[in-house]
Protein backbone atom coordinates (compact mmCIF):
# COMPACT_ATOMS: atom_id res chain seq x y z
CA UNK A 1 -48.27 59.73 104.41
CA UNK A 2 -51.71 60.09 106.27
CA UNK A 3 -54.48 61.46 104.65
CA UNK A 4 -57.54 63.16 105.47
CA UNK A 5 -60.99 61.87 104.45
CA UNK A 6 -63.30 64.86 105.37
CA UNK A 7 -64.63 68.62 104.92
CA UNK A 8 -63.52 70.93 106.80
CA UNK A 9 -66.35 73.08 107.18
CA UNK A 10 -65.86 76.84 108.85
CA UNK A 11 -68.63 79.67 108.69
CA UNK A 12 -68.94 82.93 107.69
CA UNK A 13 -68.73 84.91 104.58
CA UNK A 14 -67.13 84.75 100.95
CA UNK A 15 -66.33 87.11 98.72
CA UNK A 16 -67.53 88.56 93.24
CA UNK A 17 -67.54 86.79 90.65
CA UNK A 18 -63.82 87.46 89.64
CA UNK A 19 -62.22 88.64 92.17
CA UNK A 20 -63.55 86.98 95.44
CA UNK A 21 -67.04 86.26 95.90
CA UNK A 22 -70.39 86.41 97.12
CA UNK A 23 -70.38 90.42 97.35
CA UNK A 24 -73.96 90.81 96.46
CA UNK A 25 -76.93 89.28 95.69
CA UNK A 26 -79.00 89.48 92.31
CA UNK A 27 -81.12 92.51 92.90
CA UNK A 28 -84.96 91.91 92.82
CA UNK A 29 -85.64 94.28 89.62
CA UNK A 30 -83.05 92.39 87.48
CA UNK A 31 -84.98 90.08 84.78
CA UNK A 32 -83.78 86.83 83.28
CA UNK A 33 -82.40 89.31 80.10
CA UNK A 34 -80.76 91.84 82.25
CA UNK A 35 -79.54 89.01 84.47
CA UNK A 36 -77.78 86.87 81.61
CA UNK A 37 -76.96 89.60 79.38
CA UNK A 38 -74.47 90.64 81.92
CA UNK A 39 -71.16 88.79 82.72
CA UNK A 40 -71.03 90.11 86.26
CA UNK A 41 -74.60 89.32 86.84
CA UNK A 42 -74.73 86.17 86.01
CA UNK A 43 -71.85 85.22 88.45
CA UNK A 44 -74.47 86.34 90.90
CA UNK A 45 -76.71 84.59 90.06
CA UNK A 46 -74.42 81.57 91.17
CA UNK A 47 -73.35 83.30 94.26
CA UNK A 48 -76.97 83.43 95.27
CA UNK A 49 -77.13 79.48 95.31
CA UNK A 50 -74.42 79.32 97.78
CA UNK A 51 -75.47 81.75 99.98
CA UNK A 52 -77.43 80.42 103.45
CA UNK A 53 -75.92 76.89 102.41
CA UNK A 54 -75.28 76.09 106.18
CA UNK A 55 -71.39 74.65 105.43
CA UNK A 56 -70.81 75.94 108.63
CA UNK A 57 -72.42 73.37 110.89
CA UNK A 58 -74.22 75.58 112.90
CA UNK A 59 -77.13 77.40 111.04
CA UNK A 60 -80.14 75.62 110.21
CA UNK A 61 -81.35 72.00 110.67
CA UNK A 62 -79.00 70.45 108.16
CA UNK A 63 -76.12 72.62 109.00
CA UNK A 64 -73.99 69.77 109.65
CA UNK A 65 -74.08 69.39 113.62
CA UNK A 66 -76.40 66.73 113.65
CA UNK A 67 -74.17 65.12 116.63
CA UNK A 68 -76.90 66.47 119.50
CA UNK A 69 -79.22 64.09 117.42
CA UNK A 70 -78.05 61.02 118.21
CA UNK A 71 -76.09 59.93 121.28
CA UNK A 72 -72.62 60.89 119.98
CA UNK A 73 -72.59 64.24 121.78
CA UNK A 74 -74.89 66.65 123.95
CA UNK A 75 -76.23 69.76 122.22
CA UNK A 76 -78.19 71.40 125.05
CA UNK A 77 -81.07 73.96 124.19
CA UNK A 78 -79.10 75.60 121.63
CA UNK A 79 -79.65 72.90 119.37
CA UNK A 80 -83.75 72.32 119.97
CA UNK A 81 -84.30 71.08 116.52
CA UNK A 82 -81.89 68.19 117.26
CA UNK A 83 -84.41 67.42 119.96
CA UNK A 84 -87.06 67.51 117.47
CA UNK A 85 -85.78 64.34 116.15
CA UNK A 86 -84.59 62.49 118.93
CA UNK A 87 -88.23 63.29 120.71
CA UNK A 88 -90.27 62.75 117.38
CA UNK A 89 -91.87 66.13 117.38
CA UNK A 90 -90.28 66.54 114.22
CA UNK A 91 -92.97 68.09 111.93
CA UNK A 92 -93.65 69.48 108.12
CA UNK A 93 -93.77 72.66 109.94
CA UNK A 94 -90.41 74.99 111.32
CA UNK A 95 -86.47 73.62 110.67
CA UNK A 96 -87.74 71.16 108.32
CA UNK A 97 -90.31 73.02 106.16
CA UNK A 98 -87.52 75.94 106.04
CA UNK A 99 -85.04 73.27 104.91
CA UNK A 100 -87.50 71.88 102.29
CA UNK A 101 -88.10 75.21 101.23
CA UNK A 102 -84.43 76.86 100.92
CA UNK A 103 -83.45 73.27 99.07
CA UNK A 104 -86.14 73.39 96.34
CA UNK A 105 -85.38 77.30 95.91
CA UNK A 106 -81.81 76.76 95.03
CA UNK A 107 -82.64 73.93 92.67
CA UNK A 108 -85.04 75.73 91.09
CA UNK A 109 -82.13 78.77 90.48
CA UNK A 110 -79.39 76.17 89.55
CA UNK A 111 -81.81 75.21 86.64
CA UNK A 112 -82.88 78.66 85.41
CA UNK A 113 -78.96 79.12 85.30
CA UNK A 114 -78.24 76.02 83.23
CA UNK A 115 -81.21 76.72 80.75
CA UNK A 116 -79.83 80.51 80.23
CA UNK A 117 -75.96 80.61 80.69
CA UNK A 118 -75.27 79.82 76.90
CA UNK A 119 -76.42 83.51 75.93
CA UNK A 120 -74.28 85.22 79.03
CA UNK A 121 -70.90 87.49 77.44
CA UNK A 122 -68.32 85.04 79.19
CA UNK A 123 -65.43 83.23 78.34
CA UNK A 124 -65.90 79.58 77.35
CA UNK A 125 -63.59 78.28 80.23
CA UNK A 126 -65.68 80.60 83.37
CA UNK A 127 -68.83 79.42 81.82
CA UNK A 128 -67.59 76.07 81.68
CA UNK A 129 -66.41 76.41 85.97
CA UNK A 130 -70.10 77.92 86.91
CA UNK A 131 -71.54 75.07 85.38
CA UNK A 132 -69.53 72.75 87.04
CA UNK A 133 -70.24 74.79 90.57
CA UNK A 134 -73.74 74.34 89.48
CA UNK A 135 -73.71 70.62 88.99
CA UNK A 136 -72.26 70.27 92.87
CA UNK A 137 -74.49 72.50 94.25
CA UNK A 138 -77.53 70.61 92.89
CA UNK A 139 -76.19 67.72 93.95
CA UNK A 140 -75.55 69.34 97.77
CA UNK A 141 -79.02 70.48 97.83
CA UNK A 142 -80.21 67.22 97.40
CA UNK A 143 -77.64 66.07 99.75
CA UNK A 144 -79.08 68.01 102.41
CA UNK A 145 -82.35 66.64 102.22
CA UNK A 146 -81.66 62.77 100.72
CA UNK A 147 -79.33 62.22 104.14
CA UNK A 148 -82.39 62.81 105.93
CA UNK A 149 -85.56 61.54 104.20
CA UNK A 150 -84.72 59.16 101.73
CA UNK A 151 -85.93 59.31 97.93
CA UNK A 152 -87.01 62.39 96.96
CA UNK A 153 -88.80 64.08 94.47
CA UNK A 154 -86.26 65.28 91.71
CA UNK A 155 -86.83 67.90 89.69
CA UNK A 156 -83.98 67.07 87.09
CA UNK A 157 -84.19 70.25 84.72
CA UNK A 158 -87.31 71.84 85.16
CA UNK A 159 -88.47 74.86 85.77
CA UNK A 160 -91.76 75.23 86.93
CA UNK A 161 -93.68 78.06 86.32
CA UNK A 162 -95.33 80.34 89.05
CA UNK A 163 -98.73 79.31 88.88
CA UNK A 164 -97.70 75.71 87.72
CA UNK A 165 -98.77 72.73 89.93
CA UNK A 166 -95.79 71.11 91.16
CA UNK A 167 -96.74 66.97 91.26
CA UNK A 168 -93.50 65.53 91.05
CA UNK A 169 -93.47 62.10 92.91
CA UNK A 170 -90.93 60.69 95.35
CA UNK A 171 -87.98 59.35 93.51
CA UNK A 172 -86.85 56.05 95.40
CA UNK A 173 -83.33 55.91 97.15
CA UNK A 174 -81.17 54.36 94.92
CA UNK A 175 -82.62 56.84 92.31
CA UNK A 176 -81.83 59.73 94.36
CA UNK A 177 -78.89 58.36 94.68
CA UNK A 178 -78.11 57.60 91.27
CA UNK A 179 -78.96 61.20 90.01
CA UNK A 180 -76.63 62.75 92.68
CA UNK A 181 -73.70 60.83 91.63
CA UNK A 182 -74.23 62.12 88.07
CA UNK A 183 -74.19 65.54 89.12
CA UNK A 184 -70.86 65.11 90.56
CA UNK A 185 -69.22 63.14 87.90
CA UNK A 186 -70.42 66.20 85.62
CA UNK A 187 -69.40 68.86 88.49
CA UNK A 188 -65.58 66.65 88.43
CA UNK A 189 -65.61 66.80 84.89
CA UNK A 190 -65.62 70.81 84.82
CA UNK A 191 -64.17 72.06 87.71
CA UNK A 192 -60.47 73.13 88.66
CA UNK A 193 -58.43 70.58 91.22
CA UNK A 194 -56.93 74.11 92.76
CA UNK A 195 -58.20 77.29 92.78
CA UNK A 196 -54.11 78.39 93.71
CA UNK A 197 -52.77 77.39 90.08
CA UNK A 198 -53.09 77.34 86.88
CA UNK A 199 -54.19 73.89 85.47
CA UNK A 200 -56.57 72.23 83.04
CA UNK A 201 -59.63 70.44 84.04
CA UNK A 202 -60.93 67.01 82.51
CA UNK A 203 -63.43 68.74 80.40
CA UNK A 204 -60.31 70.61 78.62
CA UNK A 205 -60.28 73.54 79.64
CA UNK A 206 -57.46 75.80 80.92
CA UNK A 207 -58.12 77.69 84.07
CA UNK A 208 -55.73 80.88 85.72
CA UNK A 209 -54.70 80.67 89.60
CA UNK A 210 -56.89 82.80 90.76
CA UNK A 211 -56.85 82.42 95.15
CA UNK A 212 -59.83 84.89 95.37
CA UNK A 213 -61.87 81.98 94.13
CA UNK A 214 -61.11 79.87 97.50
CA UNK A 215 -64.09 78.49 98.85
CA UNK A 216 -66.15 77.97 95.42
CA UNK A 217 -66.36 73.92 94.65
CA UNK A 218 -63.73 72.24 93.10
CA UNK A 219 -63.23 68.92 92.02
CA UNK A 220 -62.02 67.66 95.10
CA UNK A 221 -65.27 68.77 96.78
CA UNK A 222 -67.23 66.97 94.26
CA UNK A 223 -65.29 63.64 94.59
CA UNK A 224 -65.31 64.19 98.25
CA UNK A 225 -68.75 64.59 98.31
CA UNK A 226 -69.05 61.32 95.95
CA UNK A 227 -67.51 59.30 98.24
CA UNK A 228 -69.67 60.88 101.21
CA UNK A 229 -72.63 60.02 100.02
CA UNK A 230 -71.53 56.75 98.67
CA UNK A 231 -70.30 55.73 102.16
CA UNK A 232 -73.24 56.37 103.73
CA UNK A 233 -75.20 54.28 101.70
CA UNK A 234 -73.33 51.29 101.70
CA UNK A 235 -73.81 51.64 105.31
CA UNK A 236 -76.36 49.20 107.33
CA UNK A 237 -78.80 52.02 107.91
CA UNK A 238 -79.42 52.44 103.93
CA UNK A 239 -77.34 48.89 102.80
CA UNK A 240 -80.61 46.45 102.70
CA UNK A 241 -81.54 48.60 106.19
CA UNK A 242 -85.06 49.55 105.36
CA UNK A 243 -86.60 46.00 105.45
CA UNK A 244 -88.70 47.48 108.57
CA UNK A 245 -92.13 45.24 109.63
CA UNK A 246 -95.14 46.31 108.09
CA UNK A 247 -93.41 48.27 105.55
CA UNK A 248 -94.29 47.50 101.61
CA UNK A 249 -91.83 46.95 99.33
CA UNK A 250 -92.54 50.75 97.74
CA UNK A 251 -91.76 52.37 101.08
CA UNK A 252 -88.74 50.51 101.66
CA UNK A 253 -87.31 51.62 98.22
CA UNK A 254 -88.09 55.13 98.88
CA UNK A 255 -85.93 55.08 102.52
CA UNK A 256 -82.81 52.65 101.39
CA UNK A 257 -81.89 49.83 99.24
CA UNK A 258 -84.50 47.06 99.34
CA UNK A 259 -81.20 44.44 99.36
CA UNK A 260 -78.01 44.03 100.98
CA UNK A 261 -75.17 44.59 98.33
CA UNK A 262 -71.64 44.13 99.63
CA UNK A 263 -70.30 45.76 96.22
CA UNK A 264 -71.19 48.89 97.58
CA UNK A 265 -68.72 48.90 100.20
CA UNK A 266 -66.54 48.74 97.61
CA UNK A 267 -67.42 51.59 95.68
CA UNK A 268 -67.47 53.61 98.42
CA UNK A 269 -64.18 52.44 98.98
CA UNK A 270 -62.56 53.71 95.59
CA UNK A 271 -64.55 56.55 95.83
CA UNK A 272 -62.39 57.20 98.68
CA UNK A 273 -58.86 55.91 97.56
CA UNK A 274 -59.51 58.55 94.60
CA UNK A 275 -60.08 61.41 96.82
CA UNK A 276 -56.75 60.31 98.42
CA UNK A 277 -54.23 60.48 95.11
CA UNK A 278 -52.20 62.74 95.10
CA UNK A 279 -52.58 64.35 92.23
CA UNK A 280 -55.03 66.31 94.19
CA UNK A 281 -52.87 67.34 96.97
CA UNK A 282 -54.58 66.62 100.09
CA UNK A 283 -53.03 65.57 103.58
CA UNK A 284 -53.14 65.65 106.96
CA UNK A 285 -51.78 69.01 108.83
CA UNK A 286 -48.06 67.71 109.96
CA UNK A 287 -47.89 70.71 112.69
CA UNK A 288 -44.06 70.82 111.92
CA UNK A 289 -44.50 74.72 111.44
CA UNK A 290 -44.42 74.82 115.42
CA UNK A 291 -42.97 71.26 116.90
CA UNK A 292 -42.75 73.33 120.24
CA UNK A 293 -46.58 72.78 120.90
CA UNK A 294 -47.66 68.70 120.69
CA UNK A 295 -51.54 69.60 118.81
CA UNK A 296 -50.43 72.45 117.18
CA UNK A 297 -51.39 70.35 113.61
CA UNK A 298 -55.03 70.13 115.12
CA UNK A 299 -54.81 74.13 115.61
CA UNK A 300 -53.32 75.30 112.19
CA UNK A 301 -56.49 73.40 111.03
CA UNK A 302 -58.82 75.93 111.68
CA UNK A 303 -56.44 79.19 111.67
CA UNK A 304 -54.65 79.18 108.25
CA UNK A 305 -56.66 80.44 105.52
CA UNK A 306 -56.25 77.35 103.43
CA UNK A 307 -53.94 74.13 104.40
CA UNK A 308 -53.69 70.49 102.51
CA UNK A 309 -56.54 69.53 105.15
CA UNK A 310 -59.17 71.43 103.23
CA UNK A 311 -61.14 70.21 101.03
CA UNK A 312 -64.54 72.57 100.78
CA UNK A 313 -64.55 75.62 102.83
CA UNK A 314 -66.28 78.85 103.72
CA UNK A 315 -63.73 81.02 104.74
CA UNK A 316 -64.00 83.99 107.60
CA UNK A 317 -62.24 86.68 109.50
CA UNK A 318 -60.99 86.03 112.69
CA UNK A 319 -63.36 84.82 115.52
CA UNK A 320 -64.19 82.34 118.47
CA UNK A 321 -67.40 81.19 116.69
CA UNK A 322 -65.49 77.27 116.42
CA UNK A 323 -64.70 77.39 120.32
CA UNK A 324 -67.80 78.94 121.56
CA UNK A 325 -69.57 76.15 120.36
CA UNK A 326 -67.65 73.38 120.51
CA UNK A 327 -65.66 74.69 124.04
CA UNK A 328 -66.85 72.28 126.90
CA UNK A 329 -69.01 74.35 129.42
CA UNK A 330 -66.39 74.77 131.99
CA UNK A 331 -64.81 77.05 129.60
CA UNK A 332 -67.21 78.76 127.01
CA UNK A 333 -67.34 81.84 129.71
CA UNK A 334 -64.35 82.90 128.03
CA UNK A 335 -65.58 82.74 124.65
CA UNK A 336 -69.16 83.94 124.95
CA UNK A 337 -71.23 85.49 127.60
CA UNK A 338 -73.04 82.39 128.51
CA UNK A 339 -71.64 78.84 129.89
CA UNK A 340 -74.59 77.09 128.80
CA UNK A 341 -74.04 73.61 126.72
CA UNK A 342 -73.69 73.73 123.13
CA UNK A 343 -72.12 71.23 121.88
CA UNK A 344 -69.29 68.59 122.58
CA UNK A 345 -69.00 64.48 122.44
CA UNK A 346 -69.49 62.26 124.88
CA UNK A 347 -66.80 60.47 126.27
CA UNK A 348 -67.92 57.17 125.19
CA UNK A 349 -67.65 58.70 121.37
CA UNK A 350 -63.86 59.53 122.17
CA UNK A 351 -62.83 56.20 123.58
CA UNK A 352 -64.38 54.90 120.44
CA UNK A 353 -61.49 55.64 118.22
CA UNK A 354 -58.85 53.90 118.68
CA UNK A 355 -55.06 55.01 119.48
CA UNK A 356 -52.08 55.40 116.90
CA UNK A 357 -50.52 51.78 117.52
CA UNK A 358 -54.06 50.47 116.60
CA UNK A 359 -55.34 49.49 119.89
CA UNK A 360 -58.32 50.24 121.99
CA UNK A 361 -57.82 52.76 124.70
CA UNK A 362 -56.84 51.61 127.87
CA UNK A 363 -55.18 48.61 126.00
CA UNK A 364 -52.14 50.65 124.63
CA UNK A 365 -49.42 51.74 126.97
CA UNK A 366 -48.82 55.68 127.19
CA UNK A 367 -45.65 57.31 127.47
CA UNK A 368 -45.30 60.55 129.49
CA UNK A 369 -41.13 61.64 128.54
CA UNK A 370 -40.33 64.19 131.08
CA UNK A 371 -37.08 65.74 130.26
CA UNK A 372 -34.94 67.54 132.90
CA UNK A 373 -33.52 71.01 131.99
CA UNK A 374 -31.95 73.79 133.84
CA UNK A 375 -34.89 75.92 133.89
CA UNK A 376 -37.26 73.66 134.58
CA UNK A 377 -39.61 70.46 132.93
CA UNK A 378 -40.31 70.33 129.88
CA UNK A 379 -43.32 67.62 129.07
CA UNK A 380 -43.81 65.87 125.68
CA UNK A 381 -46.81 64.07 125.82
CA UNK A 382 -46.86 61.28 122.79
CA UNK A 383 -49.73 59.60 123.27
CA UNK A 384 -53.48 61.12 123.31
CA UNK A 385 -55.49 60.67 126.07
CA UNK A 386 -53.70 60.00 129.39
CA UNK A 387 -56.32 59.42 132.00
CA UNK A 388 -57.11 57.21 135.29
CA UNK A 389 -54.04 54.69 134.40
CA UNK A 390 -51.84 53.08 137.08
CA UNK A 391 -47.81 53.48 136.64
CA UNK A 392 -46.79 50.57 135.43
CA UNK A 393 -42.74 51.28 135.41
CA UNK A 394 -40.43 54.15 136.31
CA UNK A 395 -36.96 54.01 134.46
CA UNK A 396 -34.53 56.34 134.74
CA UNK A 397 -31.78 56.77 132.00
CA UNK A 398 -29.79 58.96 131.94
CA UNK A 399 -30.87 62.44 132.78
CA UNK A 400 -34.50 61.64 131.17
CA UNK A 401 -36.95 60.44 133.48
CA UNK A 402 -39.39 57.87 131.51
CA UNK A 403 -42.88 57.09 132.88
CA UNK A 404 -44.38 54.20 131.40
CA UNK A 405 -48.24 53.83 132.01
């Protein structure tokens, strides 16, 4: 069996506390008593730190489409803070500052939760999930930012106070690092596998299918999210990649691991084999709901509610938001009521991957089967990506006419 390495991220909206979530907000008036002397309130209060967290890809300058950025795909205008950091007129001021800002909000929430939650009127086992939820989230926030700058300044438990000087210095990488892995082991160690059944979580706890709860974290996210972050520093930007000239030993450690380490490869690596057991049910989309349409896997992805694919999601209603931005020009007319670029690769990035016998494209030989039947042709396309290839051989057997390119 295949499996699936990723998050599929979707935007839009989620629904309370126990039954669906993200309804409201914590209203302004409410006070740390009235907020954690109340069950539903409290829930909230959570909700609140996942709200605006950009999962979608699309909002924001660390939504996730980051593509625009480099020279994997073309963004156009609608992605101007990409250009930001492609042109370096990046600054402390706009996307960035916003980021910064929304980031150390939510941290600072996550910790007023974690220093009150004891006293809230809940059952053991849901106060036991929000802290795990908690845990990831802290860990995302810093995500958002470490994937970006480096070391940063971490804020562990505190709380600061309104009219308290904040003078926390810049943590170096592999601390940053270091502190987010924690927060998921603890975030693993309390959360459910599957929000769809009823199952006990490492920390001992029993907790009761509840669907309505789809799109909180779980522990797949967190492990997911482990390995993530893991893989990208054992890569050769952060892997010993910092050693730039000029640069002093302090600012190297603050942008990536002064050394080269090949063990971390290898963490990364059973980061990701973990992610993969399973015991926590994940897979590639077969597409044998509908073998009548070759892709229709690739489809179901992003129009079933939930699927084996998922891992983290933000689910929606029913929209074109996916195609109208990720549509090529020549066809987002149909979606929206502009044709201007958004965003979709380059070429270049899909010859990059490889095809399913393991060869480069343009070095594997695709098969066009064009079966003959009374009404008409029927085409079955098995390999992806048939372009600007010479026929090679025509053999007919049969009544099946076989191309061979």
């Amino acid at each position: 069996m295949r499996y699936l390495f990723c998050f599929i991220i979707l935007a839009g909206t989620i629904s309370s506390c126990e039954g669906g979530f993200l309804d409201q907000k914590v209203q302004d008036k409410d006070n740390l008593e009235t907020t954690f002397s109340d069950s539903l309130k409290t829930c909230n209060f959570v909700n609140a730190i996942y709200y605006g967290d950009e999962r979608n890809g699309n909002i924001g300058l660390m939504g996730g489409n980051m593509a625009p950025a480099s020279d994997e795909a073309d963004g156009g205008t609608r992605f101007g803070w990409c250009l930001q950091l492609t042109n370096g007129a990046a600054s402390s001021v706009g996307a960035a500052n916003t980021e910064w800002v929304s980031v150390y909000q939510k941290l600072r929430r996550a910790n007023i939760f974690l220093q009150n939650i004891e006293r809230t009127p809940i059952s053991a086992a849901l106060k036991m999930r929000l802290k795990g939820e908690v845990h990831f989230l802290r860990a995302w926030c810093y995500y958002r930012l470490w994937q970006f700058w480096g070391g940063l300044p971490l804020v562990y438990d505190k709380v600061y106070r309104v009219d308290e000087k904040i003078e926390e210095p810049r943590a170096t990488f592999a601390s940053t690092v270091d502190y987010m892995i924690s927060e998921l082991h603890e975030a693993a160690r309390l959360l459910p596998v599957d929000y769809r059944v009823t199952g006990t979580t490492d920390a001992g706890y029993t907790y009761i299918a509840d669907p309505g709860q789809l799109g909180r974290a779980t522990k797949g996210a967190a492990l997911a999210l482990k390995a993530r972050i893991l893989l990208m520093a054992a890569s050769k930007l952060y892997n010993g990649g910092g050693n730039i000239a000029g640069a002093t030993a302090e600012q190297i450690a603050l942008i990536s691991y002064p050394e080269y380490k090949k063990e971390r490869w290898e963490d990364a690596l059973a980061a990701i084999r973990e992610i993969m057991k399973p015991e926590y049910g994940y897979a590639l989309v077969d597409g044998k709901t509908n073998l009548e349409y070759p892709g229709w896997s690739f489809h179901e992805i992003f129009t079933s509610r939930w699927n084996e694919e998922y891992i983290w999601t933000l689910p929606q209603a029913g929209n074109k938001e996916m195609e109208g931005i990720f549509d090529p020009p020549s066809r987002r007319s149909e979606i929206t009521s502009t044709n201007s670029p958004l965003l979709f690769p380059f070429q270049e990035l899909a010859d990059a991957f490889g095809t399913e016998n393991g060869k480069a494209v343009g070095e594997d030989h695709y098969i066009i089967l064009i079966s003959l039947m009374k009404n008409g042709i029927l085409v079955f396309i098995t390999r992806f990506f048939i372009m600007g290839l010479c026929v090679r051989m025509v053999k007919i057997i049969n009544s099946n006419l076989f191309i061979r390119l």
